[in-house]
C-alpha atoms as a PDB file:
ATOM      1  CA  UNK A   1     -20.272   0.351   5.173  1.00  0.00           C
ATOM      2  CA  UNK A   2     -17.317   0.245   3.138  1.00  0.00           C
ATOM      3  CA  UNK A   3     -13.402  -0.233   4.357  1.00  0.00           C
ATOM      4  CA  UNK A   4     -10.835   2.279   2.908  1.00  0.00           C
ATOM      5  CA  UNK A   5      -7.481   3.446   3.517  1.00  0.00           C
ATOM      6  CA  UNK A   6      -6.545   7.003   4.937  1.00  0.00           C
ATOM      7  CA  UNK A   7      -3.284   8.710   2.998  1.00  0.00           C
ATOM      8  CA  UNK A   8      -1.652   7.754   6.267  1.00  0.00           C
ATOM      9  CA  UNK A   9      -1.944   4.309   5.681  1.00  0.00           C
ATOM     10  CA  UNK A  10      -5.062   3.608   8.386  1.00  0.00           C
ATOM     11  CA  UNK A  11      -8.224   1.842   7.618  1.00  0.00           C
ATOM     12  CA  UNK A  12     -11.153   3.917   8.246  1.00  0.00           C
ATOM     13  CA  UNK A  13     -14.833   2.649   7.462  1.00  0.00           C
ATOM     14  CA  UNK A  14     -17.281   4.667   5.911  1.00  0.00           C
ATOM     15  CA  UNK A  15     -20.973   4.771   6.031  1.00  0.00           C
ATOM     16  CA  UNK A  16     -21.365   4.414   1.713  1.00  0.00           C
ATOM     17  CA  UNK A  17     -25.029   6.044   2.330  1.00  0.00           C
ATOM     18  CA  UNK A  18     -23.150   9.184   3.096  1.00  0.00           C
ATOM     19  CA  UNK A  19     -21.306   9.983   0.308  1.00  0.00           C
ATOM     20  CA  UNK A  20     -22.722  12.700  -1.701  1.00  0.00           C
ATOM     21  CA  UNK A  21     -19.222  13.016  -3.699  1.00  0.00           C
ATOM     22  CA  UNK A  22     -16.046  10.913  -5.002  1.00  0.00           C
ATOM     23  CA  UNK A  23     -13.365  12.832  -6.696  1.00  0.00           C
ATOM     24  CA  UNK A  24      -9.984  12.105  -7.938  1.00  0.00           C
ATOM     25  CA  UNK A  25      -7.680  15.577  -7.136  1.00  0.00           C
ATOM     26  CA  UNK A  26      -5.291  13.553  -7.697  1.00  0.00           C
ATOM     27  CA  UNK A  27      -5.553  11.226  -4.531  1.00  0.00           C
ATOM     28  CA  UNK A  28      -9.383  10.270  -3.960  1.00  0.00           C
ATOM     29  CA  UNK A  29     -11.582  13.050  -1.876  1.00  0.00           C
ATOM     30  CA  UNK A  30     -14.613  11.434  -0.982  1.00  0.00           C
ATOM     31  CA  UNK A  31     -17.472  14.123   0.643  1.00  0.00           C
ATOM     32  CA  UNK A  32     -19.799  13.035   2.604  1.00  0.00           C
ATOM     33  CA  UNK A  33     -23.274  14.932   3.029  1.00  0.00           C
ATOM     34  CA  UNK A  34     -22.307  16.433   6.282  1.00  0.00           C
ATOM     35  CA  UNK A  35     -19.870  18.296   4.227  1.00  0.00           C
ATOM     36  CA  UNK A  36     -16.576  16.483   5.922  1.00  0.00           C
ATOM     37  CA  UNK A  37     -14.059  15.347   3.547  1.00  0.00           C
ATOM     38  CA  UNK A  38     -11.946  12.141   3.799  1.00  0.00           C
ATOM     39  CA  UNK A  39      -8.666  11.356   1.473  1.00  0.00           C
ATOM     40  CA  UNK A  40      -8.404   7.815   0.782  1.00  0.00           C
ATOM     41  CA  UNK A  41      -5.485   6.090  -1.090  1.00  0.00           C
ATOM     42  CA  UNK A  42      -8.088   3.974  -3.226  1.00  0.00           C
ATOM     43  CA  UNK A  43      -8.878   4.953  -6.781  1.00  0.00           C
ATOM     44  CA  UNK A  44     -11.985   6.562  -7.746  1.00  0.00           C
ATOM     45  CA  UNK A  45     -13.280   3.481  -9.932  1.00  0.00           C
ATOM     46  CA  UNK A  46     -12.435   1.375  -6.807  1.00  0.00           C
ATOM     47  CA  UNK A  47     -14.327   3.364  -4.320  1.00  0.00           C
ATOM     48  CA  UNK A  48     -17.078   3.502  -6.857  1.00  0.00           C
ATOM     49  CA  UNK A  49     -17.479  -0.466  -6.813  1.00  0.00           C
ATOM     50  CA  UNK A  50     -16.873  -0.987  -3.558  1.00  0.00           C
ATOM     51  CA  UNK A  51     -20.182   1.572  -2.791  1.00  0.00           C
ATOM     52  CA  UNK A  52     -22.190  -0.153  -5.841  1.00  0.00           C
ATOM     53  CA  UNK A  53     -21.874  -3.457  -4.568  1.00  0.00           C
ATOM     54  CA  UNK A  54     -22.295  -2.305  -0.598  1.00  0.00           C
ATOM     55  CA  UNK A  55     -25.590  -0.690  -2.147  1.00  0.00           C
ATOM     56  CA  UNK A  56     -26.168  -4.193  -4.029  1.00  0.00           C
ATOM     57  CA  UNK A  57     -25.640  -6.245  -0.422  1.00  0.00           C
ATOM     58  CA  UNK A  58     -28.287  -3.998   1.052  1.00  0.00           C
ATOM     59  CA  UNK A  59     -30.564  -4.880  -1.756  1.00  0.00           C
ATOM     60  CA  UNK A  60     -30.740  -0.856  -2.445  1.00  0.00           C
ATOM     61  CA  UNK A  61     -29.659  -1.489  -6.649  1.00  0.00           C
ATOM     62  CA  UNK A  62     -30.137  -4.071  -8.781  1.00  0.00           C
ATOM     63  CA  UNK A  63     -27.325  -6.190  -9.684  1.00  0.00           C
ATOM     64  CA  UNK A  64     -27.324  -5.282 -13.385  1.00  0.00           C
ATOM     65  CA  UNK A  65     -27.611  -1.756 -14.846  1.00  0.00           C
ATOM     66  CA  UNK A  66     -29.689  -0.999 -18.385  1.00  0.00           C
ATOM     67  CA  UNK A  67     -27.782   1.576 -20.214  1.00  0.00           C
ATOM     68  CA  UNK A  68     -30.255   4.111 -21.824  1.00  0.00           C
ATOM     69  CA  UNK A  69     -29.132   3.174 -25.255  1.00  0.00           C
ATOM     70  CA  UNK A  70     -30.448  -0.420 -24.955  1.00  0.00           C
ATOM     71  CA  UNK A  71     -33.758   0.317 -22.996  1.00  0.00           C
ATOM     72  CA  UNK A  72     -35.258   1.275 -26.726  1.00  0.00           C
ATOM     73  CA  UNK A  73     -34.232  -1.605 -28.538  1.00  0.00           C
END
């Protein structure tokens, strides 16, 4: 789970394995896979780390990762 901020100034928690998309238009629109759509007042790159390292907590990623252009060398 992951703690944002509604436009209104609320927390809200969200359930990070939901998300299906985060968008910046220009405040963040995050969508979940139920198809309901949630303004937050965090930035996209924020939102993004805050779901990579919920997903790292939960042991679901790794805590580094590879880019493709060093996996060959």
């Amino acid at each position: 789970m992951i703690r944002l901020t509604r436009l209104n100034g609320k927390q809200i928690t969200i359930n990070a394995l939901l998300i299906e998309t985060i968008e910046e238009t220009p405040d963040t629109m995050i969508t979940l896979v139920t198809g309901k759509k949630i303004m937050v007042l965090e930035k996209v790159d924020d939102t993004v780390a805050m779901v990579q390292r919920f997903l790292q907590s939960v042991g679901l990623v790794g805590s580094t990762i590879k880019s493709l252009d060093s996996e060959g060398s």
